[in-house]
Every structure is written in C-alpha cells, then in structure tokens.
Protein backbone atom coordinates (compact mmCIF):
# COMPACT_ATOMS: atom_id res chain seq x y z
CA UNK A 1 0.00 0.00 0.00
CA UNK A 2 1.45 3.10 -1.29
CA UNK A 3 2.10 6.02 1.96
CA UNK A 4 1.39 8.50 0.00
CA UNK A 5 -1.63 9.70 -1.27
CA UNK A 6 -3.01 12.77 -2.98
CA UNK A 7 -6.26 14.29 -0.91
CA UNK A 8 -8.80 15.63 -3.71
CA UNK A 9 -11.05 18.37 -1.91
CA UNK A 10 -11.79 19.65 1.36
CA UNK A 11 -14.43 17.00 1.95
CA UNK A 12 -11.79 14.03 1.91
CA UNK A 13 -9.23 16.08 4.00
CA UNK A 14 -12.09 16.60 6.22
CA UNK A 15 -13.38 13.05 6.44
CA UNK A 16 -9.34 11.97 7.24
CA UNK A 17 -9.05 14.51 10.11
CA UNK A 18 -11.99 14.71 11.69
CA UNK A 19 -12.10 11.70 13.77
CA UNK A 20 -8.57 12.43 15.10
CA UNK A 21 -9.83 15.17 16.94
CA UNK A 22 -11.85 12.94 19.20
CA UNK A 23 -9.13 11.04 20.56
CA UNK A 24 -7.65 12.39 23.79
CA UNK A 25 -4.10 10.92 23.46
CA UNK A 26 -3.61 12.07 19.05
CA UNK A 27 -0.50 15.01 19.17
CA UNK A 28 -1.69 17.06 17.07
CA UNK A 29 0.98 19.50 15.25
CA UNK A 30 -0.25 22.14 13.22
CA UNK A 31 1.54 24.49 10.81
CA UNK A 32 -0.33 27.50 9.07
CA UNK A 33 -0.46 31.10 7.56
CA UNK A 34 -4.02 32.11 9.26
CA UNK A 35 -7.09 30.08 10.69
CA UNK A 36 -8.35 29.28 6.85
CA UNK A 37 -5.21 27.44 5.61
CA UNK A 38 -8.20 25.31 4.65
CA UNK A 39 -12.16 25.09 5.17
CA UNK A 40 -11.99 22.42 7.94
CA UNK A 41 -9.90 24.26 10.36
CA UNK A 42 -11.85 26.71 12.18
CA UNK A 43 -14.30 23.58 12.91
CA UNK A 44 -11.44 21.62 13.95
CA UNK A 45 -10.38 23.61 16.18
CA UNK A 46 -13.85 24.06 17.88
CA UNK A 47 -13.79 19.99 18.01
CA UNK A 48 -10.40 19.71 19.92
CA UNK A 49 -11.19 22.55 22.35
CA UNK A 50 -14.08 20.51 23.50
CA UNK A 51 -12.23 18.27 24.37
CA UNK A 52 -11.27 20.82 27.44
CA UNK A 53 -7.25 20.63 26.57
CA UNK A 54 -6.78 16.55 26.44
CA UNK A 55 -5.57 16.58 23.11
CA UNK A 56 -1.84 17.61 23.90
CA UNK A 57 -2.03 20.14 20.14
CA UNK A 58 0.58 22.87 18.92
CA UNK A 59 -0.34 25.66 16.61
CA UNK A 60 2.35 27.40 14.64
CA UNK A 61 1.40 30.56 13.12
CA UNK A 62 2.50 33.18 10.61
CA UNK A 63 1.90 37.24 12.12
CA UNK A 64 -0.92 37.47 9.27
CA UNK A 65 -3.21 35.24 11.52
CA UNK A 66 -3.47 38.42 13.94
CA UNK A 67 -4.37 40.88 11.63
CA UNK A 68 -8.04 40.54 12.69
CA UNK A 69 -9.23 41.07 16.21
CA UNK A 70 -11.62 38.20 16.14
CA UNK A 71 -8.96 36.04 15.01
CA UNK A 72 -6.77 36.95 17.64
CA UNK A 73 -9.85 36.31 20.14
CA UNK A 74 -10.16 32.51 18.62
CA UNK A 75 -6.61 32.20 19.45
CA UNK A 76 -6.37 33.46 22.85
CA UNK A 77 -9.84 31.03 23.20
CA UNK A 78 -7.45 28.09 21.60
CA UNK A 79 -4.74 28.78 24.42
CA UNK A 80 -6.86 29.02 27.31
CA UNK A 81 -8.16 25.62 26.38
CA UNK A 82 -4.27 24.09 26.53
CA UNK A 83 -3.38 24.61 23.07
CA UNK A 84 0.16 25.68 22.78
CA UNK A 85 0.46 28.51 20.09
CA UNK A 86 3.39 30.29 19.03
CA UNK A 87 4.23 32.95 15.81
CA UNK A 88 6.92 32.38 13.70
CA UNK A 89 8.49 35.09 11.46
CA UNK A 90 10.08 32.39 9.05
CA UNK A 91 7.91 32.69 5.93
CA UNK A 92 5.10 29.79 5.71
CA UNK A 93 4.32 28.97 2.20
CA UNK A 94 2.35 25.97 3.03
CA UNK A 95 0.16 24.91 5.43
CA UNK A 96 1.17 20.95 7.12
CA UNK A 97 -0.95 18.59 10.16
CA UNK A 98 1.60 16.06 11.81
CA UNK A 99 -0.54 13.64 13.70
CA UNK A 100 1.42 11.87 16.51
CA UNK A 101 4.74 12.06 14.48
CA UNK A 102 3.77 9.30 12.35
CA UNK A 103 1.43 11.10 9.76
CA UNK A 104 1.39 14.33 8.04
CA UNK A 105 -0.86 16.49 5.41
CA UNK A 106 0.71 18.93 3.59
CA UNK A 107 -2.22 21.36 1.63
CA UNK A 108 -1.17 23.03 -1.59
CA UNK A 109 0.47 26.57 -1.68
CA UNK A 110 -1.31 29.67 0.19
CA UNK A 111 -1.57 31.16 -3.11
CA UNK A 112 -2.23 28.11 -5.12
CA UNK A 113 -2.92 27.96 -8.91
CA UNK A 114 -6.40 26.78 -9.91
CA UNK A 115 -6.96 23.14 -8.84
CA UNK A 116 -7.54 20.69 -11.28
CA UNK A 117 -11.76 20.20 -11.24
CA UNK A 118 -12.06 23.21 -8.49
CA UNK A 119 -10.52 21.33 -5.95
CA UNK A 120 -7.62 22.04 -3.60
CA UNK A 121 -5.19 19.36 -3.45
CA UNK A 122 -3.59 18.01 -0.21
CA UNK A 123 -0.80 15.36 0.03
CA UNK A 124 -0.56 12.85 2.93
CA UNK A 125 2.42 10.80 3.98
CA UNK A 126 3.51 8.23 6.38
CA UNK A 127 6.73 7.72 4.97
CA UNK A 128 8.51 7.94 8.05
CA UNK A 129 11.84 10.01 5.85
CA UNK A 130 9.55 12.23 4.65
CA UNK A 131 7.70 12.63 7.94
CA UNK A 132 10.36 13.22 9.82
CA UNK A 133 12.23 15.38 7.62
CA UNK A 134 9.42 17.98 7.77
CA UNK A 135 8.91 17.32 11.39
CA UNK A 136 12.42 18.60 12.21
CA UNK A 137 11.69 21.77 10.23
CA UNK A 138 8.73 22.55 11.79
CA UNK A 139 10.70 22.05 15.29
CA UNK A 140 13.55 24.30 14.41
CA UNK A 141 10.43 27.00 13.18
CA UNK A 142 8.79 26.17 16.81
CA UNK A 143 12.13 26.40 19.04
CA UNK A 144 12.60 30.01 17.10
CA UNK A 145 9.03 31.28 17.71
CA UNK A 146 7.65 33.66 19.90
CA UNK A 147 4.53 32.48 22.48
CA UNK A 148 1.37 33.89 21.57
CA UNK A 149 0.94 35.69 25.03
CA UNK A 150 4.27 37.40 24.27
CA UNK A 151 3.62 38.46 21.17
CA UNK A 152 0.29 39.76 21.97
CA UNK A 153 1.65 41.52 24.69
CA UNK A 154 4.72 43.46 22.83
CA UNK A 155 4.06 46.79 21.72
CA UNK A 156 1.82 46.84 18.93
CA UNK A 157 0.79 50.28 16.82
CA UNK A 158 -2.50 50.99 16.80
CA UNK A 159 -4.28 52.05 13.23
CA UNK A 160 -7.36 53.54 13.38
CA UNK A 161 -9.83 51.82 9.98
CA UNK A 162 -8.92 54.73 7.55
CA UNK A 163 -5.14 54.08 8.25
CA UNK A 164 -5.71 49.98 7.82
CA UNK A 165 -7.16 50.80 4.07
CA UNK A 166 -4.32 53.28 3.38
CA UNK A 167 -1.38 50.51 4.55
CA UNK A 168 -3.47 47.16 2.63
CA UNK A 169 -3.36 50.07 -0.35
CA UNK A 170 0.80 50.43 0.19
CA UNK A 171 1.17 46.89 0.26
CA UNK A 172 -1.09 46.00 -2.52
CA UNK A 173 1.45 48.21 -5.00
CA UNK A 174 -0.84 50.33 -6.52
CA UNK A 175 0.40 53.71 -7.55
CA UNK A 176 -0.41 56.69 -5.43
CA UNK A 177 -2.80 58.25 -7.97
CA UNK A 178 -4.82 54.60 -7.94
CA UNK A 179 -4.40 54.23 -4.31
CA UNK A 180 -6.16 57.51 -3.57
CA UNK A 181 -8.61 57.08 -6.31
CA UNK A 182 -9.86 53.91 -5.03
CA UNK A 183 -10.14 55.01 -1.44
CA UNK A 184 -11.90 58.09 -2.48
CA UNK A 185 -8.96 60.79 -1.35
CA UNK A 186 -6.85 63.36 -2.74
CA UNK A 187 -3.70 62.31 -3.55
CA UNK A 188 -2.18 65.10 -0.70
CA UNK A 189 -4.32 63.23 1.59
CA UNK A 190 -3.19 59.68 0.53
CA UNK A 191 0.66 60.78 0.81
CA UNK A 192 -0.04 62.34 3.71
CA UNK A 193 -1.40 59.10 5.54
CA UNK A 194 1.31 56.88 4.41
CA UNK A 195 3.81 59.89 5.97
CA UNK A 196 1.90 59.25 9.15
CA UNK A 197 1.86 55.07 8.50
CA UNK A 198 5.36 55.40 8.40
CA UNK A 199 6.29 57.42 11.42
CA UNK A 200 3.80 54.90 13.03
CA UNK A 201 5.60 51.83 11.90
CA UNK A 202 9.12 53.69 12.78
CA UNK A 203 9.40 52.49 9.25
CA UNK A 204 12.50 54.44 6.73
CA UNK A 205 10.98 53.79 3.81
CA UNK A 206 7.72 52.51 2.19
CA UNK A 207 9.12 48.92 1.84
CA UNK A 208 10.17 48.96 5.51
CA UNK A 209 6.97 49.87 6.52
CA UNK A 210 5.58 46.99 4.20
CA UNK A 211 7.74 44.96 6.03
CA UNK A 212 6.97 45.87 9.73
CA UNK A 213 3.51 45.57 9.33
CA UNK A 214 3.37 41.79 7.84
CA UNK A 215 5.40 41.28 10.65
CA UNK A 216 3.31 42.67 12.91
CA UNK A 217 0.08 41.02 11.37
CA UNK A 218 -1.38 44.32 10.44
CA UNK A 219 -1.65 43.18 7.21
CA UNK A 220 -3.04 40.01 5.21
CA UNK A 221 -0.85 39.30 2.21
C-alpha cells in the first residue's frame, strides 16, 4: 500500500481529520499562515477545544493570523483551552498537520494555482523520511518562535480603519494616484497618511513599513 496519497477536496481532507480530533491521546501538530489554511480548520479547532485541553495540540502561526481582532480572540480562546500557540516570522508557504509524528498532510500553496476540477489538493504521507524530515523543520520553526501571550503583549501600533485601508493600499502596489482614487482621497491626503503610517511603523521607507507591518500582522498578504 502506497504512503502516500493525494487528498482531492476539502471533503476528503475533512473526512481523514476529523475523527482524530476525538481522541484524547492524538499530538496534534499544526503548521499554518491564518485560521483558513483550509475550510476544515476553524471547525477543527472548535472539536479539539471541546475536548477541554486533552488533546496535547501545537499551533504554529505566521503574524498574518493576527491581523483581525476576532482572530486573535479565537486564538487566545485556543490557548486558554491548553493549546500551545506560538508565531513564527520564518515565511510559511504551506500549510502541514503532523498527527502523533507518524502522519502528516501537507495542503497546496497559500496562493495556489487553480486546482484541477475546483478542488484544492492536499498530500498525505507516512513515509517515516519524509515525515520526519518535515517534522524537524517545523521544530527548528517552533524552538525560534515567539509564544502567543508574548507576542500579543509586545508593543503593537495601533491604526485607526482609515489608516488599515491606506497601509493594505501600500502593500497592494498600486500607484499613489490609484491608491487615492480607489479610497476616495486626494492624492495630498493619501501621501499624507502613508507619511503618518510610516512614522507609526518607525518604518525608513515605504518597503520597511511593508515589512513591519506583515510582521506585525497588520496586514493580510
């Protein structure tokens, strides 16, 4: 029997994972960009916290999961029910599940290509090289992380709404002129909110400030 297999869909990822989260002694590793890696997770989540912190579970997450407040509520939720979560800065281009070091899913790239038929791919191994190589990357990404509680707690900048649109506008790349169009401002007004974004990001330039805000999840890329 081949241990590897290609996942076609949500609904047979789903169908895989699901019953793992109703055992009390599964590890359950996750590794992922924001709470929608894939369609599953949120519920998944839900299902292991019910489980009132039994399943030992470790969350590894890029900044961009705390760009929006209710997210960060569902995390602090996640912790207070024993899940261990921590935020990495190392770049996460996929998303991976490691169930009890034996097993793990890999889902296709955060910014994927079209699927073949609409659906998202996912690949699942129990090749213990393969599952172990990954493992050990993960663990270097989790020894290097910072605890959610510490990240929270670091000093943050606080954007009012008007200043969120004008930094997802910076990062996006549009030009100034389109940028203001689009948020219905002058351009003196636009330029003079990203002089103000970047005084509040102690950003030097426009890239900087690009930078310091995906790191501080005030962004979603």
């Amino acid at each position: 029997m081949s241990q590897v297999m290609m996942l076609r869909g949500d609904v047979e990822l789903w169908t895989r994972l699901k019953p793992l989260t109703e055992s009390d002694d599964t590890e359950w590793v996750n590794v992922a960009r924001d709470l929608d890696t894939w369609p599953g997770a949120r519920e998944a989540a839900r299902l292991t916290m019910r489980r009132n912190g039994a399943v030992p579970a470790r969350k590894l997450y890029s900044p961009a999961v705390l760009a929006d407040e209710r997210d960060r509520e569902a995390l602090r939720e996640m912790a207070a029910h024993g899940m261990q979560i921590r935020i990495t800065a190392a770049p996460l281009s996929r998303g991976a599940f490691f169930i009890d070091r034996r097993t793990m899913i890999l889902t296709s790239p955060i910014t994927p290509a079209p699927a073949a038929h609409g659906h998202r791919t996912y690949t699942m191994s129990a090749t213990p090289a393969l599952v172990d190589g990954a493992y050990a990357l993960f663990q270097a990404a989790w020894e290097s992380a910072t605890d959610l509680a510490a990240f929270l707690s670091a000093q943050r900048p606080r954007i009012d709404a008007q200043a969120a649109r004008v930094l997802r506008a910076l990062t996006s790349g549009a030009t100034d002129e389109t940028a203001a169009r689009e948020l219905g401002m002058s351009l003196r007004t636009y330029r003079r909110r990203v002089a103000e974004l970047l005084v509040t990001l102690n950003a030097g330039s426009r890239f900087q400030a690009g930078v310091r805000a995906g790191e501080l999840g005030l962004v979603r890329g």
